[in-house]
Protein backbone atom coordinates (compact mmCIF):
# COMPACT_ATOMS: atom_id res chain seq x y z
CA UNK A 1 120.64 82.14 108.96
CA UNK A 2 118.64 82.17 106.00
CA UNK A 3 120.52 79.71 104.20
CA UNK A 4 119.64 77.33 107.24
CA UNK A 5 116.09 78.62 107.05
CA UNK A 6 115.83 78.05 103.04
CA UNK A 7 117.31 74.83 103.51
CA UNK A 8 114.63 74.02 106.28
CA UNK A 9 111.78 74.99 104.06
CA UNK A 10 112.97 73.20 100.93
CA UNK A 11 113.75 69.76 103.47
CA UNK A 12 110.20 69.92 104.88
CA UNK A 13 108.23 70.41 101.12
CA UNK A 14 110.49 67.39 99.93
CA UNK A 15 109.10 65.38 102.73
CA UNK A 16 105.75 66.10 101.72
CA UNK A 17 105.65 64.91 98.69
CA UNK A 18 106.54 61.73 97.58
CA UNK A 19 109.99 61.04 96.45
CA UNK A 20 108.57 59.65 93.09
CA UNK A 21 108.72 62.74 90.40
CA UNK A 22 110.03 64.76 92.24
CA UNK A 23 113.24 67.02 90.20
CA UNK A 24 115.44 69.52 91.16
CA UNK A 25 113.85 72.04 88.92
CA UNK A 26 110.80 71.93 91.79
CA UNK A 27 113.16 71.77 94.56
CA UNK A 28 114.89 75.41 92.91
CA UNK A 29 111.84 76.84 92.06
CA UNK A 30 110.96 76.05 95.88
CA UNK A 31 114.02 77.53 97.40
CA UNK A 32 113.79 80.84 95.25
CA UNK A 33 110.29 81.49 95.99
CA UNK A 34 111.39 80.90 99.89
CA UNK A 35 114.45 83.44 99.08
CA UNK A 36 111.92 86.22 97.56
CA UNK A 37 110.02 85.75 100.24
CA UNK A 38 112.95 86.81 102.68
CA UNK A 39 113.80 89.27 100.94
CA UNK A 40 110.87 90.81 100.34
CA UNK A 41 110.40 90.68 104.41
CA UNK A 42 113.73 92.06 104.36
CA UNK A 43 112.78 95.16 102.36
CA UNK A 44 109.72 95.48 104.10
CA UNK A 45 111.40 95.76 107.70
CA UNK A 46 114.53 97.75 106.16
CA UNK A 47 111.78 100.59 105.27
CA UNK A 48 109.58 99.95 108.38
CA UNK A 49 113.35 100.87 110.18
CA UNK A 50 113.76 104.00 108.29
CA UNK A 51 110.50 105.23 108.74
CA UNK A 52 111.30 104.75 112.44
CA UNK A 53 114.59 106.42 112.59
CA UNK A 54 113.03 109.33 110.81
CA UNK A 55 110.29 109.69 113.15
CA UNK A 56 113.07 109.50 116.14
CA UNK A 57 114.83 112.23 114.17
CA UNK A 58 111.95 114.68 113.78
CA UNK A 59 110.98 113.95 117.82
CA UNK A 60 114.34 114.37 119.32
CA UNK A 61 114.75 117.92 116.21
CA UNK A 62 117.73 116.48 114.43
């Protein structure tokens, strides 16, 4: 899933520019800032989940 949604975002800031200039090294630098960003709303969720199942745990007094 996120390889299809990196792969997405890297296709559609190709297109945008033109073809002219453009070198992998942009294309990479592209795709890793796309994969930080996943991950980083990967960690943020992960802890938002914890702080959840926590808050179950203290209401239900496990």
């Amino acid at each position: 899933m996120y390889l299809i949604v990196v792969t997405w975002l890297t296709t559609r800031l190709a297109d945008s520019y033109d073809e002219e200039g453009f070198s992998t090294a942009e294309l990479l630098g592209n795709a890793a800032l796309a994969l930080a960003v996943i991950v980083a709303i990967w960690a943020g969720l992960s802890d938002m989940g914890a702080q959840f199942i926590d808050r179950m745990r203290g209401a239900l007094g496990m």
